[in-house]
N, C-alpha and C. Protein backbone atom coordinates (compact mmCIF):
# COMPACT_ATOMS: atom_id res chain seq x y z
N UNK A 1 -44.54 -32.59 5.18
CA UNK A 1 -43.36 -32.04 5.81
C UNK A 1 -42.16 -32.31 4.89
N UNK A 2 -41.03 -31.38 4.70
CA UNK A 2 -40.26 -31.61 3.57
C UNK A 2 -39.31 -32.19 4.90
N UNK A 3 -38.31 -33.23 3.67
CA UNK A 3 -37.61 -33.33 4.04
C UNK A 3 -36.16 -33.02 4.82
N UNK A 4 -35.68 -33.19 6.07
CA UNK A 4 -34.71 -32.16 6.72
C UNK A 4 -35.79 -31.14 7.76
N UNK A 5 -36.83 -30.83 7.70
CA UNK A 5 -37.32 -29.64 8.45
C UNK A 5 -36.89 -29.52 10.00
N UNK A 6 -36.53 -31.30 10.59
CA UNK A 6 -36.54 -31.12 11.70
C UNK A 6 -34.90 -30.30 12.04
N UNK A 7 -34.35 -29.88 10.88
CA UNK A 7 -33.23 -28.87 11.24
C UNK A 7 -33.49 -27.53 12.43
N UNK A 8 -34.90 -27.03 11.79
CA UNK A 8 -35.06 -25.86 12.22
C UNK A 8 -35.00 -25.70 13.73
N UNK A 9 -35.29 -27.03 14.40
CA UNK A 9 -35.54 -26.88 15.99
C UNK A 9 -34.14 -26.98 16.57
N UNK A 10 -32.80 -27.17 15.82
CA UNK A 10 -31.51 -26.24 16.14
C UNK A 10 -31.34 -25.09 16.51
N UNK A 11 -30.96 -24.91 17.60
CA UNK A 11 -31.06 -23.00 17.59
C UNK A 11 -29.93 -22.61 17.00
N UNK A 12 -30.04 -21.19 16.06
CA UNK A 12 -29.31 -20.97 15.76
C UNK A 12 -27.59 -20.35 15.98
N UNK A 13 -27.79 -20.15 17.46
CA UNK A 13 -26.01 -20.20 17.28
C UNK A 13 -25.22 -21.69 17.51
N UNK A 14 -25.81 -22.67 17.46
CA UNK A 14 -25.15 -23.68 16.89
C UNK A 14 -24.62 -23.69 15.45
N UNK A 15 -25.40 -23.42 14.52
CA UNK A 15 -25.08 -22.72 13.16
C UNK A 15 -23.94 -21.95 13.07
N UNK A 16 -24.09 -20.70 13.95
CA UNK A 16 -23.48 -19.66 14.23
C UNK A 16 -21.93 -20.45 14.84
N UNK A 17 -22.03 -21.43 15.86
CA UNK A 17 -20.43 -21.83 15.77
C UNK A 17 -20.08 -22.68 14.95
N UNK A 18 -20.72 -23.35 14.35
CA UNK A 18 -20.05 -24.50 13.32
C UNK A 18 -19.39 -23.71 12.26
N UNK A 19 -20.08 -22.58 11.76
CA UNK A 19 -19.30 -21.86 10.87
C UNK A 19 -18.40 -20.89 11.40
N UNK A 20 -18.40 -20.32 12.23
CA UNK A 20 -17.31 -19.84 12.99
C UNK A 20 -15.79 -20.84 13.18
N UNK A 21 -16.13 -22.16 13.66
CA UNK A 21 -15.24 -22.66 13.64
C UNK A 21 -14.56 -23.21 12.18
N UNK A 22 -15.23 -23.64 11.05
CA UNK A 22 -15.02 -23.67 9.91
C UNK A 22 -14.09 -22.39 9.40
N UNK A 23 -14.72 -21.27 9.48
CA UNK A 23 -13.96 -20.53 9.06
C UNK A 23 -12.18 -20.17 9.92
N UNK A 24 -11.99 -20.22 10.94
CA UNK A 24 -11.09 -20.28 11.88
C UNK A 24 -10.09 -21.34 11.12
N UNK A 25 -10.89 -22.66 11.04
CA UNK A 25 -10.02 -23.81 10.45
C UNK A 25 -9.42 -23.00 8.56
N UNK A 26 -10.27 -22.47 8.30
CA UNK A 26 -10.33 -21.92 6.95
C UNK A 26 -9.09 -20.60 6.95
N UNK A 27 -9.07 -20.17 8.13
CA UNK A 27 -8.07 -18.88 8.17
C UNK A 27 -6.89 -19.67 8.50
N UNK A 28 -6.53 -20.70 9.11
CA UNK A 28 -5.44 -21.44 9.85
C UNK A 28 -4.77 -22.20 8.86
N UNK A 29 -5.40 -22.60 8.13
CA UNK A 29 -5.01 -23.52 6.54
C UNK A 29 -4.29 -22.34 5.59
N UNK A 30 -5.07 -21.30 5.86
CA UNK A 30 -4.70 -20.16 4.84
C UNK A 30 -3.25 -19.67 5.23
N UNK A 31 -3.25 -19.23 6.65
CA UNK A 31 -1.55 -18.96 7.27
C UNK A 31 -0.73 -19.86 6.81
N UNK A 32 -0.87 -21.38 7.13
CA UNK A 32 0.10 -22.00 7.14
C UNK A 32 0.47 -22.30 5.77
N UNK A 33 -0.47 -22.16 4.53
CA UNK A 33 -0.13 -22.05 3.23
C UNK A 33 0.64 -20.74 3.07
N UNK A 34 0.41 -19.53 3.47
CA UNK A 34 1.05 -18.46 3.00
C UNK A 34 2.35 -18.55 3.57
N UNK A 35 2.74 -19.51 4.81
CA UNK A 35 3.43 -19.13 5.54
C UNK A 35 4.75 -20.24 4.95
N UNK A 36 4.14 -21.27 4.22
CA UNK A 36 5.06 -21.88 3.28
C UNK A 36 5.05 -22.09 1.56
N UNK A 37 4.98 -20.54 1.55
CA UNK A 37 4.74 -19.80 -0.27
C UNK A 37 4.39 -20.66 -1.23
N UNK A 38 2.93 -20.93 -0.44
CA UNK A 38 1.76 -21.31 -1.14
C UNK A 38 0.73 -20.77 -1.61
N UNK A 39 1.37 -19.59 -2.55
CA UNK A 39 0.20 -18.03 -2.39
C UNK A 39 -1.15 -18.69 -2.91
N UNK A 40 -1.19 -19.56 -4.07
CA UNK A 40 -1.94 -20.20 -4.54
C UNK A 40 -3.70 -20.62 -4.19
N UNK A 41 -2.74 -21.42 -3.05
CA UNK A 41 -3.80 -22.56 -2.06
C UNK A 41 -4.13 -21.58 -0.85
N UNK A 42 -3.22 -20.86 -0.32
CA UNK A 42 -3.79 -19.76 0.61
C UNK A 42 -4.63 -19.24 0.24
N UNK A 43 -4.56 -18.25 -0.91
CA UNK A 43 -5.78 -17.93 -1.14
C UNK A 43 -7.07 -18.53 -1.60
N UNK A 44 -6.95 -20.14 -1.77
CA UNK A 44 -8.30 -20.59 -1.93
C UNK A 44 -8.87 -20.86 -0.38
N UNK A 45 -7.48 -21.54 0.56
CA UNK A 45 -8.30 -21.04 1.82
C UNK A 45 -8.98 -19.63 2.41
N UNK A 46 -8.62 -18.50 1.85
CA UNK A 46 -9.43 -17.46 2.54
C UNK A 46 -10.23 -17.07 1.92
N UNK A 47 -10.78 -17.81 0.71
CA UNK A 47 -12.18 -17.99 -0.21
C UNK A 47 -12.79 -18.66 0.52
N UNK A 48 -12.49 -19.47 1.05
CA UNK A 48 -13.30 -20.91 1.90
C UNK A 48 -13.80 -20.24 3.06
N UNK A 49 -12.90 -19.33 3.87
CA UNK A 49 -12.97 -18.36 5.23
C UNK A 49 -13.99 -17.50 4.82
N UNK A 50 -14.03 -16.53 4.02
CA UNK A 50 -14.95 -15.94 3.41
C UNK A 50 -16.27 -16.11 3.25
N UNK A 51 -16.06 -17.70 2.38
CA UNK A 51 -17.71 -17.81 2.37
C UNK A 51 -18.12 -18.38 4.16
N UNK A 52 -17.65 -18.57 4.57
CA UNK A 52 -18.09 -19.39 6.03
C UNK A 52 -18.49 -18.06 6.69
N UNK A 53 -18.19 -16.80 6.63
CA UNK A 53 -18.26 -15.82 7.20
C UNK A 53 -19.79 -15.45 6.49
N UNK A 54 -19.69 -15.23 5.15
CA UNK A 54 -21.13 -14.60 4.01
C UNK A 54 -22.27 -15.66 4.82
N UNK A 55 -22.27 -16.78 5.29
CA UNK A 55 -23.22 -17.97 5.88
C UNK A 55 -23.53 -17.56 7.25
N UNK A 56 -22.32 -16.89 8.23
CA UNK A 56 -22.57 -16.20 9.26
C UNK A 56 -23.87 -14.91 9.35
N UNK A 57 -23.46 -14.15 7.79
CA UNK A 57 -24.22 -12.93 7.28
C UNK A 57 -26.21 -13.38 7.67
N UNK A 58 -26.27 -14.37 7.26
CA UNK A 58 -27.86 -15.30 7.26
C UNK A 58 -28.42 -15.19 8.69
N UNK A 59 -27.49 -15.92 9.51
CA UNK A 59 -27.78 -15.94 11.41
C UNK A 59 -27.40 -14.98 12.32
N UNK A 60 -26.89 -13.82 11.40
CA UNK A 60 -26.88 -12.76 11.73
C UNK A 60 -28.21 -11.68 11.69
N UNK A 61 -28.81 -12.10 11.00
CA UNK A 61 -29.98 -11.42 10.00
C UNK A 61 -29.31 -10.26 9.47
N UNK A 62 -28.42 -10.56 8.17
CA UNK A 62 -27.90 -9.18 8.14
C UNK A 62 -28.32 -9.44 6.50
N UNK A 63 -28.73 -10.74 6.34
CA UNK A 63 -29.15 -10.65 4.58
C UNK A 63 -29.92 -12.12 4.13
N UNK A 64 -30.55 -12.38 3.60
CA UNK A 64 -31.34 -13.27 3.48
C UNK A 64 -30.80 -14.54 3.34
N UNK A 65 -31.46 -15.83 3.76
CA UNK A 65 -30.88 -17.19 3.51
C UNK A 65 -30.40 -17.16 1.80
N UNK A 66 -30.89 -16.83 0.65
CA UNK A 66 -30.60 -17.49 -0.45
C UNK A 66 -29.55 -16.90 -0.82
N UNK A 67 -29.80 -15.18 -0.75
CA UNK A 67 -28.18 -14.65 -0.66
C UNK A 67 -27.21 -14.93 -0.08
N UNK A 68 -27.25 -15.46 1.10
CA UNK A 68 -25.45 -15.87 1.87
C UNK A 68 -25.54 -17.20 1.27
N UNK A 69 -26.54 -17.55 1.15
CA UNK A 69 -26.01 -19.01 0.48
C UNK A 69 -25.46 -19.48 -1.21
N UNK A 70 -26.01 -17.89 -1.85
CA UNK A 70 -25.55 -18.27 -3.68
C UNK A 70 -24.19 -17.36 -3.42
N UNK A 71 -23.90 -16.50 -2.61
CA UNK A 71 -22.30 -16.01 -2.31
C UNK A 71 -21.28 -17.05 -1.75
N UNK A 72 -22.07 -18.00 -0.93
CA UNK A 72 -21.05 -18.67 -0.30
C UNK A 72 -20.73 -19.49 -0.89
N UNK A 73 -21.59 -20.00 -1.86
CA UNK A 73 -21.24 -21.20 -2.76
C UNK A 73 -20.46 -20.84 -3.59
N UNK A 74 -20.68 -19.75 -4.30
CA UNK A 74 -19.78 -19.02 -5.18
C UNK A 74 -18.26 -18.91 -4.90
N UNK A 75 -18.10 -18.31 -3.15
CA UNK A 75 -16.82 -18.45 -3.08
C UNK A 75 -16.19 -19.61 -2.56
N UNK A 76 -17.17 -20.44 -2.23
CA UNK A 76 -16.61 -22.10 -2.27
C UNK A 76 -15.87 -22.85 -3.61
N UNK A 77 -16.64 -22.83 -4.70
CA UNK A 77 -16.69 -23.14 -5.94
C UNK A 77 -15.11 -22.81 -6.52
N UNK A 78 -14.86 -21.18 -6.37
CA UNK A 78 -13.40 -20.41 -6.38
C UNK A 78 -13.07 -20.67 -5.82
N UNK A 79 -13.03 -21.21 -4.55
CA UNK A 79 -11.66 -21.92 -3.07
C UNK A 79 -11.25 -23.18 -3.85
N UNK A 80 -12.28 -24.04 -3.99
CA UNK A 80 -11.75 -25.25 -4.23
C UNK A 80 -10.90 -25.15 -5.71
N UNK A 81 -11.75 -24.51 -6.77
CA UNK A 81 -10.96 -24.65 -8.28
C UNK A 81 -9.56 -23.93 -7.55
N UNK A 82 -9.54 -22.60 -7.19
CA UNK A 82 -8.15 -22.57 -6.96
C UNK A 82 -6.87 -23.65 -5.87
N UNK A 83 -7.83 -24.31 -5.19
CA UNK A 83 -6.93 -24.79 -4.24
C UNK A 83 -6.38 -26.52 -5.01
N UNK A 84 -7.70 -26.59 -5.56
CA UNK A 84 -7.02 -27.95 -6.75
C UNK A 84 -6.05 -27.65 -7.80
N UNK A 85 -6.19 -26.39 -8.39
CA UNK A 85 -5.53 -26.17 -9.47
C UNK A 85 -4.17 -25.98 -8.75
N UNK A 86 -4.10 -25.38 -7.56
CA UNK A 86 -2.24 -25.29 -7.18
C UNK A 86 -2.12 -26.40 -6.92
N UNK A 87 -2.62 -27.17 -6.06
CA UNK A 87 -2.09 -28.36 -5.98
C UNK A 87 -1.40 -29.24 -6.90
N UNK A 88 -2.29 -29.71 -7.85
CA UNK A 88 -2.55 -30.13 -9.34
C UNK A 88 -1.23 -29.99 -9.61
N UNK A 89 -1.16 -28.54 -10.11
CA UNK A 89 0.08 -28.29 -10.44
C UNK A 89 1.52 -28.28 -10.08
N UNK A 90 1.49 -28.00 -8.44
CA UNK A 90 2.34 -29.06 -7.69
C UNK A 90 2.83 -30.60 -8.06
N UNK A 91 2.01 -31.14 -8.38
CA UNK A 91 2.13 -32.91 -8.46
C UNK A 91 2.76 -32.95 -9.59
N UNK A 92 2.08 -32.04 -10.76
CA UNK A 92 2.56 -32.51 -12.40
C UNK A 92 3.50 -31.69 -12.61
N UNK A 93 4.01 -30.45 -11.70
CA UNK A 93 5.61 -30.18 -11.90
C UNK A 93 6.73 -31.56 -10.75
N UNK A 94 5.80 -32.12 -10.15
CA UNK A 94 7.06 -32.60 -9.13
C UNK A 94 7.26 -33.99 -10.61
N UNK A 95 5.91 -34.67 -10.94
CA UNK A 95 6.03 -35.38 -11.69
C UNK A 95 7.27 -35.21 -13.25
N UNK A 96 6.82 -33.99 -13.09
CA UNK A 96 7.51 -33.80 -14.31
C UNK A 96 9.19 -33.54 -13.97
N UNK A 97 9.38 -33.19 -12.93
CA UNK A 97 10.78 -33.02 -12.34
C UNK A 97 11.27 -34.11 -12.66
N UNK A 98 10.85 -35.74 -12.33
CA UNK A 98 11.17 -37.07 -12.01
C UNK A 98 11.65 -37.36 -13.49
């Protein structure tokens, strides 16, 4: 038995809300960045929203586990580099202000 299997006896719209709510948290991060001209980091949150949605695509049966999962990672991968890199750059202009 591999390891983790006893996942499967989850039914799946538990799945179905954890990422629902992820993404919700993922759209809510994204407003309140856009909403204080953070175009930057907003849009790495609605990369993050995105992929939580492509993971929905799986328990939907609308496309196979490995596909929503090499998309979602993908647009995980782009959420975070962009949401570090504004940040980042936030700090080492405030730094550099000082």
């Amino acid at each position: 038995m591999p390891i983790g299997s006893f996942i499967n006896a989850i039914p799946a719209p538990v799945f179905m809300a954890i990422h629902i709510a992820a993404g919700v948290i993922g759209a809510f991060f994204a407003r309140r960045a856009f909403a204080a001209r953070a175009g930057d980091v907003a849009w790495g949150f609605v990369l993050y929203a995105l992929a939580e949605l492509s993971y929905l695509t799986y328990h939907l049966d609308w496309t196979v586990f490995l596909f929503a999962h090499t998309v979602s990672e993908v647009l995980d991968l782009l959420a975070f580099i962009i949401i570090f890199a504004g940040l980042g750059r936030r700090v080492f202009a405030a730094a550099a202000a000082r």
